[in-house]
PDB file of N, CA and C in Angstrom:
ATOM      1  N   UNK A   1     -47.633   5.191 -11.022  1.00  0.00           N
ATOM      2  CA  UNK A   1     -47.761   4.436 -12.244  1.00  0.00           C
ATOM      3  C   UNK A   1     -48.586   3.182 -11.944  1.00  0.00           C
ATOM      4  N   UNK A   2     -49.413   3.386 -12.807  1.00  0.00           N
ATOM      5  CA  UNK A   2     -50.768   1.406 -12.519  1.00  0.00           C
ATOM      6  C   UNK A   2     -49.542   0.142 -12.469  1.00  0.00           C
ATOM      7  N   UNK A   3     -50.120  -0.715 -11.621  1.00  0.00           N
ATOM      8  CA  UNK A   3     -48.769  -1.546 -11.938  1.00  0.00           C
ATOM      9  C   UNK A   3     -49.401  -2.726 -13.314  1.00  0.00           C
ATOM     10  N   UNK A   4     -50.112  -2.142 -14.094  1.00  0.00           N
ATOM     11  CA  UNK A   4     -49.851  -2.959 -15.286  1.00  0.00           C
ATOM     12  C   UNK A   4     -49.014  -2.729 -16.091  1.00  0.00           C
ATOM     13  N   UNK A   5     -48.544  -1.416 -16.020  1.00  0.00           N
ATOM     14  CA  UNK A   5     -47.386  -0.495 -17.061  1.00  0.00           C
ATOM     15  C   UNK A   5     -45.968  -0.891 -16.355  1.00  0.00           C
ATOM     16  N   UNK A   6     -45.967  -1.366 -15.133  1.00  0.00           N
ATOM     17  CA  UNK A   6     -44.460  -1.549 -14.575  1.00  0.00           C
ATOM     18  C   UNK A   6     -43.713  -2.495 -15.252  1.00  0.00           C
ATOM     19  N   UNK A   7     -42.184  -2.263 -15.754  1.00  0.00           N
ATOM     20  CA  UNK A   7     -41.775  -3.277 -16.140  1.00  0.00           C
ATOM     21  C   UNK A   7     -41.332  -4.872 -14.947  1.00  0.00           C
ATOM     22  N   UNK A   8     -41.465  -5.711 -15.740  1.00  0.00           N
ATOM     23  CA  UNK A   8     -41.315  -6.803 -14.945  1.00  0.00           C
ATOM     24  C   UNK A   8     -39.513  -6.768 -14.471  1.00  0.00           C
ATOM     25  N   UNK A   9     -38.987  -6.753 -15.537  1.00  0.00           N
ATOM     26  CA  UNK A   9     -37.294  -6.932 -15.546  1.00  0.00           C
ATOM     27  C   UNK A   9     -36.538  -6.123 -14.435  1.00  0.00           C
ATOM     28  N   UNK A  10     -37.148  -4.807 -14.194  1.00  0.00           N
ATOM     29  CA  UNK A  10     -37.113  -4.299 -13.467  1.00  0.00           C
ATOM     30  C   UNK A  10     -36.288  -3.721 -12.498  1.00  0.00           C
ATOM     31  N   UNK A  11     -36.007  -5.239 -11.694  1.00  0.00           N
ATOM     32  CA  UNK A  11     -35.384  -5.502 -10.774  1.00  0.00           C
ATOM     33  C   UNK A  11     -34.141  -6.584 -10.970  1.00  0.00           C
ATOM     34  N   UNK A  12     -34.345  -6.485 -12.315  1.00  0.00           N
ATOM     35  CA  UNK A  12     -33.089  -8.015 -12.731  1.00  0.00           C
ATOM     36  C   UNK A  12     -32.046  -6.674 -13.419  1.00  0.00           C
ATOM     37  N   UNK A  13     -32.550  -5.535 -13.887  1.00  0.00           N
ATOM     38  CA  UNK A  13     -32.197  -4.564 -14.229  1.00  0.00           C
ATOM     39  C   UNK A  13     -31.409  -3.628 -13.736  1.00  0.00           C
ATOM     40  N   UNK A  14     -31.689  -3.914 -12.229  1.00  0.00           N
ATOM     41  CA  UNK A  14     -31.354  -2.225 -11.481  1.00  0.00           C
ATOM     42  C   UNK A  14     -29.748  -2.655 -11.117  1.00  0.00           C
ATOM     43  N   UNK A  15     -28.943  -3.054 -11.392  1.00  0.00           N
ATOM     44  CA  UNK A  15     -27.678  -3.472 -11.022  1.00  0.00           C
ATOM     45  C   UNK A  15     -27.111  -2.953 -12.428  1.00  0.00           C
ATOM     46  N   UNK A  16     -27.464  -2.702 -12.991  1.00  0.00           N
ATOM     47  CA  UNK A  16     -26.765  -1.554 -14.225  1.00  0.00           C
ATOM     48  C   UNK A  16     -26.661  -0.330 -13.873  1.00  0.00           C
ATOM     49  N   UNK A  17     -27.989  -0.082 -12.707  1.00  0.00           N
ATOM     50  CA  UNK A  17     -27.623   1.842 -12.745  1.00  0.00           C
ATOM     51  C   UNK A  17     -26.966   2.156 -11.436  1.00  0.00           C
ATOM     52  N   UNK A  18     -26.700   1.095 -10.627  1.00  0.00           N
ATOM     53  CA  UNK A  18     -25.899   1.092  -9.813  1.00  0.00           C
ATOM     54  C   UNK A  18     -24.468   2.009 -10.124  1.00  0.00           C
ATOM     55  N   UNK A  19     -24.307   2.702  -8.621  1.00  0.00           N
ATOM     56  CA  UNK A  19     -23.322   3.606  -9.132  1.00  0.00           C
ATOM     57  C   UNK A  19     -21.746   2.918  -9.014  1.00  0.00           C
ATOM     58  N   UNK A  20     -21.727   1.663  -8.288  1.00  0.00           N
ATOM     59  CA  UNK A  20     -20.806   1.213  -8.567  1.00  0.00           C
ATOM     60  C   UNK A  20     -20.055   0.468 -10.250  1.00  0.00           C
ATOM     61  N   UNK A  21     -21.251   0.711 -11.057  1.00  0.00           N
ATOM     62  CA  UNK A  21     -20.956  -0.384 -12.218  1.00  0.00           C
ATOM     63  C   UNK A  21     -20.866   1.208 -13.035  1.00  0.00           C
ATOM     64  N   UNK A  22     -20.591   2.268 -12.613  1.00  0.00           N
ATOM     65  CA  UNK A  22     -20.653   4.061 -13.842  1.00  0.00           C
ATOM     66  C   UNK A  22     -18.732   4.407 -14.381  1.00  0.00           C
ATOM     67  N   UNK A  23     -19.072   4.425 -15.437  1.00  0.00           N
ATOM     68  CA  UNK A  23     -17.516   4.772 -16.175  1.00  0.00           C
ATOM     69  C   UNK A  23     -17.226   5.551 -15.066  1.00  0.00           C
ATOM     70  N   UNK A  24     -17.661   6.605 -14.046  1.00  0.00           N
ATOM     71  CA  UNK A  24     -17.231   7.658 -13.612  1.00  0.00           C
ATOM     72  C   UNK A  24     -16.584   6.936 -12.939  1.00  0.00           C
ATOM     73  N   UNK A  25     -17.006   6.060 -11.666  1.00  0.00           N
ATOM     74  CA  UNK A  25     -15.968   5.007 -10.721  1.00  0.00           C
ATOM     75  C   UNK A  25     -15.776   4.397 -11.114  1.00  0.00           C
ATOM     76  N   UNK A  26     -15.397   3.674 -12.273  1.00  0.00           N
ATOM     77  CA  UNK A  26     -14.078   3.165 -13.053  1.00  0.00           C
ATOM     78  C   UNK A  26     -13.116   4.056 -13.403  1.00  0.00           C
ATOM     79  N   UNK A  27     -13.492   5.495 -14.068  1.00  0.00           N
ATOM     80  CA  UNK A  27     -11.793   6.253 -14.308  1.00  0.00           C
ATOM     81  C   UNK A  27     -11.453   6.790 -12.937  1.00  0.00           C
ATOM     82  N   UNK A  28     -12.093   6.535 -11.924  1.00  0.00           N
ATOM     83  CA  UNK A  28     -11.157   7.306 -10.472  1.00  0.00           C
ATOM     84  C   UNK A  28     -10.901   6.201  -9.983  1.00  0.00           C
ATOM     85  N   UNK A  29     -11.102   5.460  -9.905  1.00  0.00           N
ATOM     86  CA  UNK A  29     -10.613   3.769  -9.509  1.00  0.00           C
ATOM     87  C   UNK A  29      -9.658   3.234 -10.267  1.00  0.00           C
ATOM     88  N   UNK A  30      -9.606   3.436 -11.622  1.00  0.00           N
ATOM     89  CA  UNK A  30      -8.451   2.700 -12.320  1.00  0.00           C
ATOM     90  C   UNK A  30      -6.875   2.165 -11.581  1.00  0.00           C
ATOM     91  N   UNK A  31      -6.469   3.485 -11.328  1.00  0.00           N
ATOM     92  CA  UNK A  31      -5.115   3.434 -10.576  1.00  0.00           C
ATOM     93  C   UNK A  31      -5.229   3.883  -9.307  1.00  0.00           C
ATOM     94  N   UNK A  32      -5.226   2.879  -7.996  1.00  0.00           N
ATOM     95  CA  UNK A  32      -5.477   3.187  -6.910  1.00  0.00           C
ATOM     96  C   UNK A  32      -4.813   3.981  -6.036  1.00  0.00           C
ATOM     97  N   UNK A  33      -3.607   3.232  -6.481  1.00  0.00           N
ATOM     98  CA  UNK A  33      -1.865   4.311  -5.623  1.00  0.00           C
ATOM     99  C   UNK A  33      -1.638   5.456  -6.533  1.00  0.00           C
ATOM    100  N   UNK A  34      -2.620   5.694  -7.906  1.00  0.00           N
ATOM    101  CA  UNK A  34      -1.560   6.555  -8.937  1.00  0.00           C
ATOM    102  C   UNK A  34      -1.403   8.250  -7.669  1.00  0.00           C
ATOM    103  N   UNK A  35      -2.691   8.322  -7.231  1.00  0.00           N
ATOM    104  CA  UNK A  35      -1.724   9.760  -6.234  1.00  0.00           C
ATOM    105  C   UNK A  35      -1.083   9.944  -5.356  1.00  0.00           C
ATOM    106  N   UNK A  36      -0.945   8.699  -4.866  1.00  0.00           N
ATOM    107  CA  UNK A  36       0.212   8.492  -3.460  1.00  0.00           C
ATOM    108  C   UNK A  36       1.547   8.287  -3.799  1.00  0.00           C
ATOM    109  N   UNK A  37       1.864   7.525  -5.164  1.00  0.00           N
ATOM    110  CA  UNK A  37       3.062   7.132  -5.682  1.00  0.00           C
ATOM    111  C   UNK A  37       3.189   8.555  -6.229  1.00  0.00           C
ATOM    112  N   UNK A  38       2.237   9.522  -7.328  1.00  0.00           N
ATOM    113  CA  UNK A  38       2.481  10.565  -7.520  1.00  0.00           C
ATOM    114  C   UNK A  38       3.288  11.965  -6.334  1.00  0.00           C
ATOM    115  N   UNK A  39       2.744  11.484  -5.383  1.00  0.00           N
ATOM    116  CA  UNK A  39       2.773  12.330  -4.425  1.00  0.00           C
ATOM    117  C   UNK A  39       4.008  12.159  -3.991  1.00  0.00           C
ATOM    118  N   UNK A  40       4.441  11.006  -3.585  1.00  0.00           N
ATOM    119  CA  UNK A  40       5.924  10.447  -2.628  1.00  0.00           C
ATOM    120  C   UNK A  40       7.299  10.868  -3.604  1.00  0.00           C
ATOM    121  N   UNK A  41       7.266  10.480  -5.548  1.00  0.00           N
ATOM    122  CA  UNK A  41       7.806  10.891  -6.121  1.00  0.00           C
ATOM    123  C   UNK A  41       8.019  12.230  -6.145  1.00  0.00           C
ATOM    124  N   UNK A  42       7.096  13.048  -6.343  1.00  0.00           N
ATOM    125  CA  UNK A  42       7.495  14.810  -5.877  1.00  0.00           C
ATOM    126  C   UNK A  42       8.418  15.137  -4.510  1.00  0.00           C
ATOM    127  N   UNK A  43       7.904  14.303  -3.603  1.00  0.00           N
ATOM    128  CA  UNK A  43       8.535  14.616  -2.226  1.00  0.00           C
ATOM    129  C   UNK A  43      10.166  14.010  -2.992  1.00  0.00           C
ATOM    130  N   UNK A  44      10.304  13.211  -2.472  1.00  0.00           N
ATOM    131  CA  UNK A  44      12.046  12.557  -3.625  1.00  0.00           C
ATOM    132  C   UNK A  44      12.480  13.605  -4.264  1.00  0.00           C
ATOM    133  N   UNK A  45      11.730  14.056  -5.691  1.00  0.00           N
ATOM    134  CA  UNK A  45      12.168  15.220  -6.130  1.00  0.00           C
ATOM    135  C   UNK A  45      12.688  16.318  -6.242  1.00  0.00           C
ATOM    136  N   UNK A  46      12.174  17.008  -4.424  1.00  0.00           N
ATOM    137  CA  UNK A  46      12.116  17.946  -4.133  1.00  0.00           C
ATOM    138  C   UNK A  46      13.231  17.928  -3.069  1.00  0.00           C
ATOM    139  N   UNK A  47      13.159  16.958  -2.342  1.00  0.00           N
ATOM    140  CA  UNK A  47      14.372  16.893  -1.627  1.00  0.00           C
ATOM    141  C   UNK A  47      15.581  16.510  -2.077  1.00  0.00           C
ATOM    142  N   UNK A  48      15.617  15.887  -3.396  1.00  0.00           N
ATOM    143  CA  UNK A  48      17.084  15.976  -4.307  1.00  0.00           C
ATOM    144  C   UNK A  48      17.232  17.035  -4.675  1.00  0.00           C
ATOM    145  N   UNK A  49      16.488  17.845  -5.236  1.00  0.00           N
ATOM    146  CA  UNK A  49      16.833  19.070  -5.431  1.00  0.00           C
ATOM    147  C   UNK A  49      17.184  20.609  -4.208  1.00  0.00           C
ATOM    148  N   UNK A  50      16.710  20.270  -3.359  1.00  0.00           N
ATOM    149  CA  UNK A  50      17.092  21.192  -2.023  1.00  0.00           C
ATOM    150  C   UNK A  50      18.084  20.765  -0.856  1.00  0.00           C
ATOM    151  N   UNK A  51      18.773  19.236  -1.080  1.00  0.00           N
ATOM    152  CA  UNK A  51      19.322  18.773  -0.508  1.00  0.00           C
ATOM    153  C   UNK A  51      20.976  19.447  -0.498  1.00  0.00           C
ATOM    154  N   UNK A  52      21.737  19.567  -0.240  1.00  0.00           N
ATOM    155  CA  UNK A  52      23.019  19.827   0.020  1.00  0.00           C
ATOM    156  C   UNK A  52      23.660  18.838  -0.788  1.00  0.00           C
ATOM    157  N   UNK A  53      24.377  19.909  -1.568  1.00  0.00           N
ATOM    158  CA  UNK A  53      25.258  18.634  -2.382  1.00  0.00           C
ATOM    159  C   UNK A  53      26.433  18.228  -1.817  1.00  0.00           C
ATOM    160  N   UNK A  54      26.803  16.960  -1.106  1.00  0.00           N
ATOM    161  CA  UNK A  54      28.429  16.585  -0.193  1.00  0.00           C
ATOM    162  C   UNK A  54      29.021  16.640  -1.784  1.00  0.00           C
ATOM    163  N   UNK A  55      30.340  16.800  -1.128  1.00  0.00           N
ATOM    164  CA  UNK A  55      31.668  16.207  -2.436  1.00  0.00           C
ATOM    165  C   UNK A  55      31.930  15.250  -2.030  1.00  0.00           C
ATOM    166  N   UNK A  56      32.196  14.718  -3.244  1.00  0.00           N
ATOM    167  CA  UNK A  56      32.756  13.268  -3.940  1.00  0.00           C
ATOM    168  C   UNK A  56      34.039  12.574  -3.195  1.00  0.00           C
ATOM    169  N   UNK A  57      34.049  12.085  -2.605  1.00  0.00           N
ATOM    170  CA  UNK A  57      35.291  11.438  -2.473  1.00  0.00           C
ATOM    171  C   UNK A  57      36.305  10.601  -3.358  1.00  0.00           C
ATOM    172  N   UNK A  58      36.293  10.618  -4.633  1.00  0.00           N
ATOM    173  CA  UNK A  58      36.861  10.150  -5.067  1.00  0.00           C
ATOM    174  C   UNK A  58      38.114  11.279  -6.316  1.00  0.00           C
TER     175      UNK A  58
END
């Protein structure tokens, strides 16, 4: 491209198409722990439910 056609802004510009500033890494970033807390809760889950039930002492 001639550089009379280049835009000037250009470069004041290019921090928009940056892939850090894309809805896409904002909705996988939103919640940082959401799959580790997801994850640890299942484990809990799963071992209340396969665990041995003691009786009650009371």
């Amino acid at each position: 491209m001639p550089e009379l056609y280049r835009d000037p802004w250009a470069k004041r510009e290019a921090w928009r198409k940056h892939p850090l500033f894309s809805m896409r890494y904002y909705a996988r970033n939103m919640f940082p722990g959401l799959g580790l807390g997801a994850t640890a809760f299942a484990i809990y889950l799963a071992y209340g439910m396969f665990k041995p039930q003691q009786p009650a002492h009371h």
